[in-house]
Protein backbone atom coordinates (compact mmCIF):
# COMPACT_ATOMS: atom_id res chain seq x y z
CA UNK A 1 -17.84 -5.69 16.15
CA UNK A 2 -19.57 -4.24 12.88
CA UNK A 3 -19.89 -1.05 14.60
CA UNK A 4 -16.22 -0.97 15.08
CA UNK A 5 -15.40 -1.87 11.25
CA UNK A 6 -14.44 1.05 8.62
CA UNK A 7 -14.94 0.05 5.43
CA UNK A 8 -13.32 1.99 2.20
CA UNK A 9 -15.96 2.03 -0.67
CA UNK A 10 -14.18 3.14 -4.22
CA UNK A 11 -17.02 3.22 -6.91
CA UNK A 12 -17.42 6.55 -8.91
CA UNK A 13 -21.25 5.50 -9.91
CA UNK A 14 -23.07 7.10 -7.64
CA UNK A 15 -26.11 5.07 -7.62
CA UNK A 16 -24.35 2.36 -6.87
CA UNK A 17 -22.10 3.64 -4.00
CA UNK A 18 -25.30 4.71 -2.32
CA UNK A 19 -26.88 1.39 -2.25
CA UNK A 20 -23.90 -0.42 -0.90
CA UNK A 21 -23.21 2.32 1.60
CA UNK A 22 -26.76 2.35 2.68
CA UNK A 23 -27.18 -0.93 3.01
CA UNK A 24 -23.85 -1.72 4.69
CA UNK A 25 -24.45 1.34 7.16
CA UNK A 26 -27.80 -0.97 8.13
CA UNK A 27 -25.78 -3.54 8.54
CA UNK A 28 -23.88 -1.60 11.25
CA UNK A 29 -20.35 -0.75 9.30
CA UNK A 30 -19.07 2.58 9.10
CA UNK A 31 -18.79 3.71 5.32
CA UNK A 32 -16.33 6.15 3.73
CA UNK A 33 -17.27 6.45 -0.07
CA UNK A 34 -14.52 7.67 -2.54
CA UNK A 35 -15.65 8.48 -5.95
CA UNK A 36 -12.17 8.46 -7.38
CA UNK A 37 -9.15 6.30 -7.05
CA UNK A 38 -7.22 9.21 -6.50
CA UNK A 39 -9.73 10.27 -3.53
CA UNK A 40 -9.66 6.49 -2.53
CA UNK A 41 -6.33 6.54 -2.17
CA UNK A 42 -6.04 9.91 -0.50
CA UNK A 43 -8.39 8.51 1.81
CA UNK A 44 -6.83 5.42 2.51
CA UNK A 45 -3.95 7.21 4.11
CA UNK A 46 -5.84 9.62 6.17
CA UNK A 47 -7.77 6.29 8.42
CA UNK A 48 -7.30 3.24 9.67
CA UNK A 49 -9.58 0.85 7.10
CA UNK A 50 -10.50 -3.08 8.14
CA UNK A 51 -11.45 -3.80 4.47
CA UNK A 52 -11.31 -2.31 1.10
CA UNK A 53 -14.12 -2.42 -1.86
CA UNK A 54 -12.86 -1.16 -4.69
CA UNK A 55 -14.18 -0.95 -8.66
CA UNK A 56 -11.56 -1.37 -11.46
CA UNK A 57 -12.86 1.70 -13.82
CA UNK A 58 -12.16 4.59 -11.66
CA UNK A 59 -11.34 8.17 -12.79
CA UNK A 60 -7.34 9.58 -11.52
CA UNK A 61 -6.30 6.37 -10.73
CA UNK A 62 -7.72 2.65 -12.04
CA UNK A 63 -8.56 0.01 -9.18
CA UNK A 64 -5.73 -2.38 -10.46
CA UNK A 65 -3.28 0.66 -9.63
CA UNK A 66 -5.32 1.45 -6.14
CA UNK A 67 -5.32 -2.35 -5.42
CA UNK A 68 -1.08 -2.44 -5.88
CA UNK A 69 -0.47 0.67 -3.81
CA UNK A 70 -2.64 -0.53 -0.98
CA UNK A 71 -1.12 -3.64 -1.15
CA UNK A 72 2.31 -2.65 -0.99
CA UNK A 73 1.57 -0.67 2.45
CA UNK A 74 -1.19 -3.04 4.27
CA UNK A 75 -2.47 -6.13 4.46
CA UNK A 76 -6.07 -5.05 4.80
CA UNK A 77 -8.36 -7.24 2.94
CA UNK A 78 -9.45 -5.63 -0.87
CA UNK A 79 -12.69 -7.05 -2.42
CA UNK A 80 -12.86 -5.90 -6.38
CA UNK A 81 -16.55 -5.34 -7.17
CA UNK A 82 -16.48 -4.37 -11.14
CA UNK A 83 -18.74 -5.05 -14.31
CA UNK A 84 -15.67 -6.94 -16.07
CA UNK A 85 -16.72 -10.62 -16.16
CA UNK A 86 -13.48 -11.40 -18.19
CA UNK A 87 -11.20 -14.01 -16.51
CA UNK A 88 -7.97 -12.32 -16.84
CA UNK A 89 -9.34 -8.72 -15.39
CA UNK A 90 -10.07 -11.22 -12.20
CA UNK A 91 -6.49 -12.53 -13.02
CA UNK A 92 -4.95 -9.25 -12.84
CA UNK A 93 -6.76 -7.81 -9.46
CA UNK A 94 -6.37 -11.07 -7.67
CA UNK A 95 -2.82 -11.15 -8.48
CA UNK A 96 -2.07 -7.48 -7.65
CA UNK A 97 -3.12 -8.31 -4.61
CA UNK A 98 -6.67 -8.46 -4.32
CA UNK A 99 -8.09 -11.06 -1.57
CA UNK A 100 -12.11 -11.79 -3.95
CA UNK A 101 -13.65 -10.49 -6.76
CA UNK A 102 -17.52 -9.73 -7.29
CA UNK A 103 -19.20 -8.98 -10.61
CA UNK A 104 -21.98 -6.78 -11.06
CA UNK A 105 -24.27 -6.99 -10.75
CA UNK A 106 -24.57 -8.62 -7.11
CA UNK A 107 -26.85 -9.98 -4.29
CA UNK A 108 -26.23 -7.52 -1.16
CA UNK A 109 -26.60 -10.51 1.28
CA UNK A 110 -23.55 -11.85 -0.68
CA UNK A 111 -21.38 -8.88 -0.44
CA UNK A 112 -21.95 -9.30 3.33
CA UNK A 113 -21.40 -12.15 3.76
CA UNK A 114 -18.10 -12.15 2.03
CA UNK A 115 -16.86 -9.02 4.04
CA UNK A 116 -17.71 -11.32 7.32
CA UNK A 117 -15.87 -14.03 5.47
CA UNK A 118 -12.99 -11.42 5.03
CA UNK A 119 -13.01 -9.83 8.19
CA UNK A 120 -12.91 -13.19 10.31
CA UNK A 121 -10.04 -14.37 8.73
CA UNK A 122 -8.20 -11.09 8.61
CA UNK A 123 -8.64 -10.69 12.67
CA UNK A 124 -7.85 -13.89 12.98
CA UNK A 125 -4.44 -13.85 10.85
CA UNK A 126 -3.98 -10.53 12.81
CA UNK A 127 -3.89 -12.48 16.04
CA UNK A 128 -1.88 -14.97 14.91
CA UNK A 129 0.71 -12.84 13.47
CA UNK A 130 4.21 -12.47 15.36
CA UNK A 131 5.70 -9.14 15.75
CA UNK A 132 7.52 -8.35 12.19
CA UNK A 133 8.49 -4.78 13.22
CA UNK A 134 12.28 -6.05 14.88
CA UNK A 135 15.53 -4.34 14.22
CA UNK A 136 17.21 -5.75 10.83
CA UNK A 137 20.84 -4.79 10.99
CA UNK A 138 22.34 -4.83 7.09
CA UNK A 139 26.15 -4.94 6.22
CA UNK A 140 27.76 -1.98 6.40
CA UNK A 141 26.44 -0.53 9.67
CA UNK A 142 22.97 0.11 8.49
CA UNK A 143 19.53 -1.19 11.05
CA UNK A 144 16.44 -0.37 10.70
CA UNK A 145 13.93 -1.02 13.36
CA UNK A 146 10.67 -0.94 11.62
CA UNK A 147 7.98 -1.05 14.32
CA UNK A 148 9.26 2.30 15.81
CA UNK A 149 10.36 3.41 12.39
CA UNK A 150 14.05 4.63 13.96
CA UNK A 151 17.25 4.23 11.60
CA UNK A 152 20.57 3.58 12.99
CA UNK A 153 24.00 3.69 11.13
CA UNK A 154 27.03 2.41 12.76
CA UNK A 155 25.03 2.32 15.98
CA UNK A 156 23.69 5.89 15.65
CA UNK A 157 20.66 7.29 14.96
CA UNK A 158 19.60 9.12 11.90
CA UNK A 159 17.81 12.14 11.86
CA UNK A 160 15.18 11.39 8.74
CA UNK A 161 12.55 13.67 7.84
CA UNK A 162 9.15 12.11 7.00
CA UNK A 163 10.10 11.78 3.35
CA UNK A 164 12.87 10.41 3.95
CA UNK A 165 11.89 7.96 6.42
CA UNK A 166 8.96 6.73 4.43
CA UNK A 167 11.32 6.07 1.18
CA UNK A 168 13.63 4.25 3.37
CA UNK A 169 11.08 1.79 4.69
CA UNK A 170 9.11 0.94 1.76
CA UNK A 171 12.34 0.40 -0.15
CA UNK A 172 13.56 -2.05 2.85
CA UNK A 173 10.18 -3.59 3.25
CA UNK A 174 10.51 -4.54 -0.54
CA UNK A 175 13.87 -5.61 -1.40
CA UNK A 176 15.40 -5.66 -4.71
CA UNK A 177 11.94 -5.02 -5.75
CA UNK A 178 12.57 -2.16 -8.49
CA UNK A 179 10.22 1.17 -7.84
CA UNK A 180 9.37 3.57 -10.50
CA UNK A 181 9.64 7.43 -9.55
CA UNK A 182 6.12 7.21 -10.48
CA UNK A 183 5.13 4.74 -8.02
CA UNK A 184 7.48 6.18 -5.37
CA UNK A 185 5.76 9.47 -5.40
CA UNK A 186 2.02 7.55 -5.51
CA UNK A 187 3.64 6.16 -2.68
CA UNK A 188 4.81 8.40 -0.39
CA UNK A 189 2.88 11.57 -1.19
CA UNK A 190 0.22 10.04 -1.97
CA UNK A 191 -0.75 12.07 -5.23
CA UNK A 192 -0.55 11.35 -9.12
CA UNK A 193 3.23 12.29 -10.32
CA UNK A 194 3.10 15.01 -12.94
CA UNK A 195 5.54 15.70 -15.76
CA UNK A 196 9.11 17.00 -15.00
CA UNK A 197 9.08 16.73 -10.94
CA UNK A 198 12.02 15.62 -9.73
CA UNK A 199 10.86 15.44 -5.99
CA UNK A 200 11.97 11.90 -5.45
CA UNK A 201 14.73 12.58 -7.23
CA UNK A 202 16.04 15.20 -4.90
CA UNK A 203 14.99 13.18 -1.70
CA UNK A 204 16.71 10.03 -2.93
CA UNK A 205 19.97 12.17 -3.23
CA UNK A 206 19.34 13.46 0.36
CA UNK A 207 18.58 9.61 1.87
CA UNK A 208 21.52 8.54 -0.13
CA UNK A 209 23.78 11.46 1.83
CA UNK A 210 22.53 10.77 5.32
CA UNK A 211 23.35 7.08 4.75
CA UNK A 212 27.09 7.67 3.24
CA UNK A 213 25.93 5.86 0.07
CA UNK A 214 27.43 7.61 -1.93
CA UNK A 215 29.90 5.44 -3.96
CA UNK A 216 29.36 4.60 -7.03
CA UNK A 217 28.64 0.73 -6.05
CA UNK A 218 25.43 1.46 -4.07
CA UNK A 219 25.30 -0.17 -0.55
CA UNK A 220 21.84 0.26 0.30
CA UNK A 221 19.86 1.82 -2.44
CA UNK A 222 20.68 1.15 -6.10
CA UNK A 223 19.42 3.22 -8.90
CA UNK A 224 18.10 1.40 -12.12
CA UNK A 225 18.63 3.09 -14.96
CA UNK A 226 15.46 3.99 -16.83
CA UNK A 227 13.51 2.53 -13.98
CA UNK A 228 14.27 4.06 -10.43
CA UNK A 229 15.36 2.61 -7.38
CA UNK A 230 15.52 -0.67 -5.34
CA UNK A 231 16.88 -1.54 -1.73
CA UNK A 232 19.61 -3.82 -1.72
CA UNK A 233 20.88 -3.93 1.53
CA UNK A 234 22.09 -7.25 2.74
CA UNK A 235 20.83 -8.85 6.58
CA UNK A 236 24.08 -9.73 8.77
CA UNK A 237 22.36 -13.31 8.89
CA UNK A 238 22.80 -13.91 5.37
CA UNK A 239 25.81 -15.61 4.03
């Protein structure tokens, strides 16, 4: 199965990427070193990764912030390897999301080993997993059907654009969980947010249209003020 496994390296020493890829490559994995966490994440969205190794002092973006946007989208297992020995750095990773955490320096037999650890019980929860992509229907006419990534209102479809589409569904996946612009735009474009752009902005408005939420008392997606947006649409099941 190694042979079959893409692994995501994230270090931006490059003596040390090159031993682990080298020595994982022997091992028969298939390596794709970022030497940013910007590039890491860029990458993560291009493939389909079985596991994740990622430092904590990157350049662009820090592997605490890489750990929480990979997190949010997949369930991929994410090993830290960093120089911090400090309890509450492991605190902080494991918490974001994180599934171990390995200090440098390391034995190579034990960063295998751990990945086989990782990967075994990953496949395995895989296989046991039921289907979570069914239709959710909301109050107020809204479904979402999140396996074929289709939204319906008042039993028709919506025409989305990718944007849109991909604000919609995080947002749903994560209710009443509060997103920054900032993390929105990490998110779903999958670059660093610079000063002044109001892109979110401007496709939040256009989501909000296309779903008639429009009122001031938000249906589906709520505005915080001075911190962004949050889904609160509410399941038919719920009383």
């Amino acid at each position: 199965m190694k042979d079959k496994t893409n692994i995501l390296l994230v270090e931006d020493d490059p003596e040390i990427a090159r031993v682990i890829r080298d020595y994982l490559t022997t091992e028969g994995y298939r390596i794709t070193w970022s030497s940013t966490g910007g590039e890491g994440w860029e990458d993560f969205n291009r493939d389909k990764y079985d596991l994740v190794l990622v430092d904590l002092m990157l350049p662009e973006m820090d592997g605490l912030s890489l750990c929480r946007n990979i997190r949010l989208n997949s369930d991929v297992p994410m090993i830290i390897v960093s120089a911090h020995h400090e309890d509450h750095h492991k605190v902080s990773g494991l918490t974001l999301g994180a599934d171990d955490y390995l200090t440098k320096p390391f034995s190579l037999a034990e960063l295998s080993a751990r990945i086989l650890s990782h990967l075994r019980r990953y496949r395995r929860y895989q296989g046991e997993r039921e289907e979570t992509g069914q239709r959710v229907d909301y109050r107020h006419g809204l479904s979402i059907c999140f396996a074929k990534q289709r939204v319906f209102l008042s039993g028709e479809e919506i025409l989305l654009t990718a944007k849109e589409l991909a604000l919609i569904l995080l947002l749903a996946k994560h209710p009443y969980r509060t997103f920054s612009k900032k993390e929105l735009y990490e998110q779903i474009w999958h670059q660093a947010e610079v000063d002044g752009n109001n892109t979110v902005t401007v496709h939040i408005k256009c989501l909000r249209t296309k779903l008639k939420d429009v009122s001031r008392e938000a249906l589906f997606i709520q505005t915080v003020w001075g911190s962004g947006y949050r889904f609160i649409g509410e399941p038919c099941d719920e009383t």
